[in-house]
N, C-alpha and C. Protein backbone atom coordinates (compact mmCIF):
# COMPACT_ATOMS: atom_id res chain seq x y z
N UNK A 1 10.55 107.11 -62.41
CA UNK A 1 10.52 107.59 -63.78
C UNK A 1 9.43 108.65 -63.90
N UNK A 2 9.80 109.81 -64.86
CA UNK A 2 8.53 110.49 -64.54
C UNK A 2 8.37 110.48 -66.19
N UNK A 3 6.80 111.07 -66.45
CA UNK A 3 5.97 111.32 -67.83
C UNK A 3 6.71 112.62 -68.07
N UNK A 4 7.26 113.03 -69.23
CA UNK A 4 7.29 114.15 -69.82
C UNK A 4 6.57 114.48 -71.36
N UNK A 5 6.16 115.51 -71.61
CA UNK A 5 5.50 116.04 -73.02
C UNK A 5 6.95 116.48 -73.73
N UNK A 6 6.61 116.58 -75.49
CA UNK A 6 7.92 116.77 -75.93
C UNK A 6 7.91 118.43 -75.51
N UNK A 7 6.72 118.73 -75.63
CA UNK A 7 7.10 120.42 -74.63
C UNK A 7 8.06 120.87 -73.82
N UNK A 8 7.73 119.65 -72.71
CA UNK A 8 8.03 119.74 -71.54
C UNK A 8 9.82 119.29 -71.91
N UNK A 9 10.26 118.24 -72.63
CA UNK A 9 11.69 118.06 -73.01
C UNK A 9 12.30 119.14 -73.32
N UNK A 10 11.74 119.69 -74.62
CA UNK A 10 12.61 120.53 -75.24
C UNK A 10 12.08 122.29 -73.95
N UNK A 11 11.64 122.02 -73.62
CA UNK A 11 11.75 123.22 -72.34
C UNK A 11 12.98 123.25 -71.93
N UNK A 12 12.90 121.72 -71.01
CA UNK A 12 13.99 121.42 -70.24
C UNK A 12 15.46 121.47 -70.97
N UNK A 13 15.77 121.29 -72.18
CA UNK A 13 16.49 121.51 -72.77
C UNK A 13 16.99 122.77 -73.30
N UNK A 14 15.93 123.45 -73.03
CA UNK A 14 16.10 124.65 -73.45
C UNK A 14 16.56 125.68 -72.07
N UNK A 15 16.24 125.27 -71.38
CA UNK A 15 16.29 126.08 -69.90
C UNK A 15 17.95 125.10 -69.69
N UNK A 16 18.43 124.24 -70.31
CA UNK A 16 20.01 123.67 -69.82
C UNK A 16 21.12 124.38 -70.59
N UNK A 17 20.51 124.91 -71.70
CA UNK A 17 21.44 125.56 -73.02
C UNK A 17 21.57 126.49 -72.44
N UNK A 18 20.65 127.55 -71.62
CA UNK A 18 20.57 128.79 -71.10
C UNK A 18 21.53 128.76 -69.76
N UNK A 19 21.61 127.70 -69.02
CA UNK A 19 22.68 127.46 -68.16
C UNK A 19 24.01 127.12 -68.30
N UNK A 20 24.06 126.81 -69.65
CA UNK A 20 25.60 127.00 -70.52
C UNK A 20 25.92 125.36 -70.27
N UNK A 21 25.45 124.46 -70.27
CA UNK A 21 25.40 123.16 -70.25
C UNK A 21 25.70 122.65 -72.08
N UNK A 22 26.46 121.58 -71.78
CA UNK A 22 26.51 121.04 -73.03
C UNK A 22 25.68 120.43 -73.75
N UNK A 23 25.37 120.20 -74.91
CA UNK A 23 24.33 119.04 -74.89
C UNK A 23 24.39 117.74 -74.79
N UNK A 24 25.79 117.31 -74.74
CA UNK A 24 25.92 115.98 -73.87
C UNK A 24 25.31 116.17 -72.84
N UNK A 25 25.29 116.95 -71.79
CA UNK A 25 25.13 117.12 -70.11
C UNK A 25 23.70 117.34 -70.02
N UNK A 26 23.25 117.20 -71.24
CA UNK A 26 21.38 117.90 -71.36
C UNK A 26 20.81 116.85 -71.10
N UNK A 27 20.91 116.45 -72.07
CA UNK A 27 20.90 114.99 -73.12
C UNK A 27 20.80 114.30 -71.80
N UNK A 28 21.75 113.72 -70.95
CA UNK A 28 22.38 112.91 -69.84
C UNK A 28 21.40 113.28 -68.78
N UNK A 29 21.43 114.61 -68.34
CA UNK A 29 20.28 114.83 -67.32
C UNK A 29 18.59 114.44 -67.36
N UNK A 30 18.83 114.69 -68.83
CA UNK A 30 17.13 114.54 -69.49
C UNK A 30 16.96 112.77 -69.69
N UNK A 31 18.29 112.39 -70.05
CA UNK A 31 17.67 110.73 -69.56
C UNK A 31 17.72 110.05 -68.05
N UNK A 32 18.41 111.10 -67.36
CA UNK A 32 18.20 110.31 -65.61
C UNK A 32 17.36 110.49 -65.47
N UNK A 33 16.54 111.71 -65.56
CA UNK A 33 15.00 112.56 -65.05
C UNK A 33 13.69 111.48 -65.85
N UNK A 34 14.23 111.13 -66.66
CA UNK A 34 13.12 109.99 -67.61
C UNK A 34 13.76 108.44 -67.06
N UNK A 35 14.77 108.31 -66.32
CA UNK A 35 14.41 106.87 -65.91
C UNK A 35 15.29 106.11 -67.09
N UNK A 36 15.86 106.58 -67.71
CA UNK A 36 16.51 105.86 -69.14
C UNK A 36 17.48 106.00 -68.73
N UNK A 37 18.24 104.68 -69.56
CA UNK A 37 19.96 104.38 -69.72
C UNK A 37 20.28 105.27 -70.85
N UNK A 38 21.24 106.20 -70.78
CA UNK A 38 21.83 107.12 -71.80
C UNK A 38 23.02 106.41 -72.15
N UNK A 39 23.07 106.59 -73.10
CA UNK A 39 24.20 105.30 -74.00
C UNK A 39 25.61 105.90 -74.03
N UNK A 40 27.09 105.73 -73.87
CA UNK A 40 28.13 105.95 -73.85
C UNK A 40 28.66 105.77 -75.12
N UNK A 41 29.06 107.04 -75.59
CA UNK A 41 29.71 106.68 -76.95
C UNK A 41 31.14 106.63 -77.37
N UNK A 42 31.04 105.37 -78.16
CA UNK A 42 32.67 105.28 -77.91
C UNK A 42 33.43 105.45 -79.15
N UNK A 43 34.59 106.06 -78.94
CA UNK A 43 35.51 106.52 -80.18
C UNK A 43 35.72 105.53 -81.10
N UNK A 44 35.87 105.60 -82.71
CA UNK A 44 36.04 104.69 -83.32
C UNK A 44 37.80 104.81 -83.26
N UNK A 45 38.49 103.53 -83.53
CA UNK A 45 39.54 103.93 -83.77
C UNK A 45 39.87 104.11 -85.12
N UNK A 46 40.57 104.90 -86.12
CA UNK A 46 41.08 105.12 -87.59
C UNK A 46 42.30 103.96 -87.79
N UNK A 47 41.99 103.55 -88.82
CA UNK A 47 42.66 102.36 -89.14
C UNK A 47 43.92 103.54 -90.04
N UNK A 48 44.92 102.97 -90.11
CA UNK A 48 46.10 103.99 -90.68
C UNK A 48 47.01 103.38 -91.97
């Protein structure tokens, strides 16, 4: 796991937008690099 500053996040985030990355795929990278479980989100279904 490593320490990051929110600097240092929104850098990294900022240097992923510039690589044409989604921000799902930011998001996802920036929680492997921190050691965190990034949560899967799941569709609601519409009741009809």
């Amino acid at each position: 796991m490593e320490d990051m500053t929110k600097e240092e996040m929104q850098r990294f985030l900022n240097r992923e937008a510039e690589k044409g990355s989604t921000e799902y795929e930011a998001l996802k990278a920036l929680a492997d690099i921190l050691g965190i479980e990034f949560p899967e989100l799941k569709q609601k279904k519409r009741a009809e």
